[in-house]
Protein backbone atom coordinates (compact mmCIF):
# COMPACT_ATOMS: atom_id res chain seq x y z
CA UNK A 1 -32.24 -27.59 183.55
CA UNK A 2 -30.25 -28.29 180.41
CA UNK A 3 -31.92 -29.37 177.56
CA UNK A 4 -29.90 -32.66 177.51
CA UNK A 5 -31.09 -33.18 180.95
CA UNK A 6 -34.74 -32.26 179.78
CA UNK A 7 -34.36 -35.07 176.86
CA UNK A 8 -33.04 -37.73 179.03
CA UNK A 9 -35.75 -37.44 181.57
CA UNK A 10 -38.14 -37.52 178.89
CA UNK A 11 -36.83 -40.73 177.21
CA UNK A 12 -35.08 -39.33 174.69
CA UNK A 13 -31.35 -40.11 173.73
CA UNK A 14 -28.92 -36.67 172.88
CA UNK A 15 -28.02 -37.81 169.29
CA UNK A 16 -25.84 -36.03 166.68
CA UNK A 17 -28.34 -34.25 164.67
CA UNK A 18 -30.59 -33.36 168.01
CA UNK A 19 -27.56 -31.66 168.94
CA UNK A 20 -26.63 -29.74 165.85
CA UNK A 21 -30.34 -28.55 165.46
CA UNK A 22 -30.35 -27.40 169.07
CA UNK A 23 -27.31 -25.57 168.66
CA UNK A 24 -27.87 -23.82 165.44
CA UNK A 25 -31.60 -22.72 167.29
CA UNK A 26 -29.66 -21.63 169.91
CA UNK A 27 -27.69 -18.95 167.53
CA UNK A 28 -30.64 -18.20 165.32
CA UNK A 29 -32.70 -14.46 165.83
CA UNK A 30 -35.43 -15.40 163.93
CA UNK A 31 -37.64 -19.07 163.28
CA UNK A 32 -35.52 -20.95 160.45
CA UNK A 33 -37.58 -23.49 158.17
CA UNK A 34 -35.96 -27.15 158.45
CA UNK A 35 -33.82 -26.39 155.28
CA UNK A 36 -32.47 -23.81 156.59
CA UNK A 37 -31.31 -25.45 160.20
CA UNK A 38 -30.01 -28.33 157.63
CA UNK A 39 -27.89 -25.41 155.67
CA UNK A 40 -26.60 -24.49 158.67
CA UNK A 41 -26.25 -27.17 160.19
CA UNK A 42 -24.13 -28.93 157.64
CA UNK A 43 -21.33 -25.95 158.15
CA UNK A 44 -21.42 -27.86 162.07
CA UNK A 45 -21.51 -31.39 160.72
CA UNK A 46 -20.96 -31.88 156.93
CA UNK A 47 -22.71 -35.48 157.15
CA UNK A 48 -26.31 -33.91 158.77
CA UNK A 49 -29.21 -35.27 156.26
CA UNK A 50 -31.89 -33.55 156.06
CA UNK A 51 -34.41 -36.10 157.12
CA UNK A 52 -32.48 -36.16 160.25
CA UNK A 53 -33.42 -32.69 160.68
CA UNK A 54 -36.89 -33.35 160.55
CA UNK A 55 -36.80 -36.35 162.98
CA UNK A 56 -34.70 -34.13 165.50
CA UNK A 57 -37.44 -31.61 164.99
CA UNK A 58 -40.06 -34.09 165.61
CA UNK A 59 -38.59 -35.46 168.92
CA UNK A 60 -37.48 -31.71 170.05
CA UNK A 61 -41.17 -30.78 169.41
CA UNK A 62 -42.66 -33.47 171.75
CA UNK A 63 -40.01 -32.91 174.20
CA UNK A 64 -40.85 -29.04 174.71
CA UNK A 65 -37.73 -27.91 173.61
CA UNK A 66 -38.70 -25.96 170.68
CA UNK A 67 -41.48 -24.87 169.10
CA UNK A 68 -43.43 -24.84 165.66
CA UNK A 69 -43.57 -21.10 163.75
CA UNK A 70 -46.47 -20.76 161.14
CA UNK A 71 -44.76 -18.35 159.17
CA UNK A 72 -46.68 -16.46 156.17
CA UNK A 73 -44.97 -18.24 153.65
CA UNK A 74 -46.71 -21.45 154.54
CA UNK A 75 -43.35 -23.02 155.23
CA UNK A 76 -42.67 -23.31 159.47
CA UNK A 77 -40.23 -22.21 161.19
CA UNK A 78 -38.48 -23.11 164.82
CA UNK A 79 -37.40 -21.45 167.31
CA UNK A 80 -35.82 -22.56 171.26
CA UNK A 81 -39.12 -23.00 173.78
CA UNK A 82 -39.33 -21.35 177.09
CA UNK A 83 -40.79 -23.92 179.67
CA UNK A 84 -44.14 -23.67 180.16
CA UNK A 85 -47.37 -22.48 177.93
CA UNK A 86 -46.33 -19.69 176.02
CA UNK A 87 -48.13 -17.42 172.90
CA UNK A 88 -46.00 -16.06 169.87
CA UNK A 89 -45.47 -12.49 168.59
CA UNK A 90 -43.58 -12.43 165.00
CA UNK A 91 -42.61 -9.60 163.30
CA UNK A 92 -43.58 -9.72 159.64
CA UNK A 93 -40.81 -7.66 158.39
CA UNK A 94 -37.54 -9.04 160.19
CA UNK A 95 -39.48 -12.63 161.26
CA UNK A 96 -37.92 -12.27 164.51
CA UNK A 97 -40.24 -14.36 167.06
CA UNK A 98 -40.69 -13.58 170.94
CA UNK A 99 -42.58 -16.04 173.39
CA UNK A 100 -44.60 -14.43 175.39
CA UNK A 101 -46.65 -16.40 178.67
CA UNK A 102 -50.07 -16.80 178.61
CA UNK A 103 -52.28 -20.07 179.20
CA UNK A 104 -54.88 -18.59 181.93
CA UNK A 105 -55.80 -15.47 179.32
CA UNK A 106 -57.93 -17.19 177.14
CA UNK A 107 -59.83 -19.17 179.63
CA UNK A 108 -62.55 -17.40 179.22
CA UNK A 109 -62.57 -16.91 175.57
CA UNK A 110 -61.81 -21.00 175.43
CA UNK A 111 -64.91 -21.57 178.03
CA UNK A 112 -67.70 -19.60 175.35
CA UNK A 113 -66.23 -21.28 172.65
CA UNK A 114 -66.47 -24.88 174.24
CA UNK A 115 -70.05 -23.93 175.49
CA UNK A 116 -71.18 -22.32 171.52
CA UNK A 117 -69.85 -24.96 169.97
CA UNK A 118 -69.75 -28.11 171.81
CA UNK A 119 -66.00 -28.35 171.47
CA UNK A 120 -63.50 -29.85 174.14
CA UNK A 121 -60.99 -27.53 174.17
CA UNK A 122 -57.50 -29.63 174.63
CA UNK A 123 -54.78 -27.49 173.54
CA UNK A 124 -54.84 -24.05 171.45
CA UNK A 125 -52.01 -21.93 169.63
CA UNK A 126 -51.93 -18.34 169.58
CA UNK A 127 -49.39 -16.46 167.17
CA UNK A 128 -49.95 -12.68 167.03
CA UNK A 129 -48.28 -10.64 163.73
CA UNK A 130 -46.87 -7.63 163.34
CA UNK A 131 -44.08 -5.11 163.38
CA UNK A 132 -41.41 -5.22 165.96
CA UNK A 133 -39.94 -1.99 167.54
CA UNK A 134 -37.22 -1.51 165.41
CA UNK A 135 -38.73 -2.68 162.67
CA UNK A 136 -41.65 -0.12 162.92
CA UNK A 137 -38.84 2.92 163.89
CA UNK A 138 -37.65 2.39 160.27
């Protein structure tokens, strides 16, 4: 499914900035902070605001289309979402970020945590850090 089609169905309406941060996610190889998709953005459409970005970002985010990067500069970064629950691997030297499946693997981890703790476990976020192939060839 498109991710116009995914929008719609979700309630969402396919405005000018949605589109230019989609498409500018769509070309990046790495997660780009929200001043950066505005940068490059603009060079797409020269009236894109920046609070526009963050609003697109917002509504992309809810809709599953991309997802948040905690990057180790404190500043996040987005990249395109795969359907579904997926984990993060990001390289540290190139920041290039690759989903990788996963909500079933830390079941068990999730089910001694709730039962130490007391916790209800709704939702969790796994990013793992670290060198890339090529990055780690150099």
């Amino acid at each position: 499914m498109r991710w116009e089609e995914q929008l719609s169905r979700a309630g969402w309406r396919i405005t000018m900035p949605r589109r230019v941060v989609m498409r500018v996610l769509e070309r990046a190889a790495r997660p780009l902070s929200p001043q950066e998709i505005h940068a490059r953005g603009r060079r797409l459409h020269r009236s894109l605001g920046l609070v526009s970005v963050y609003r697109a970002l917002m509504v992309l985010e809810r809709a599953g289309l991309v997802r948040r990067v905690h990057r180790e500069d404190r500043c996040d970064g987005y990249v395109l979402a795969s359907p579904g629950h997926h984990h993060l691997l990001i390289c540290r030297r190139c920041g290039r970020a690759v989903e990788f499946p996963g909500a079933e693997d830390l079941s068990g981890l999730i089910a001694q945590v709730e039962q130490r703790t007391g916790f209800r476990v709704e939702d969790h976020l796994l990013q793992l850090v670290g060198l890339c192939g090529p990055c780690r060839d150099l």
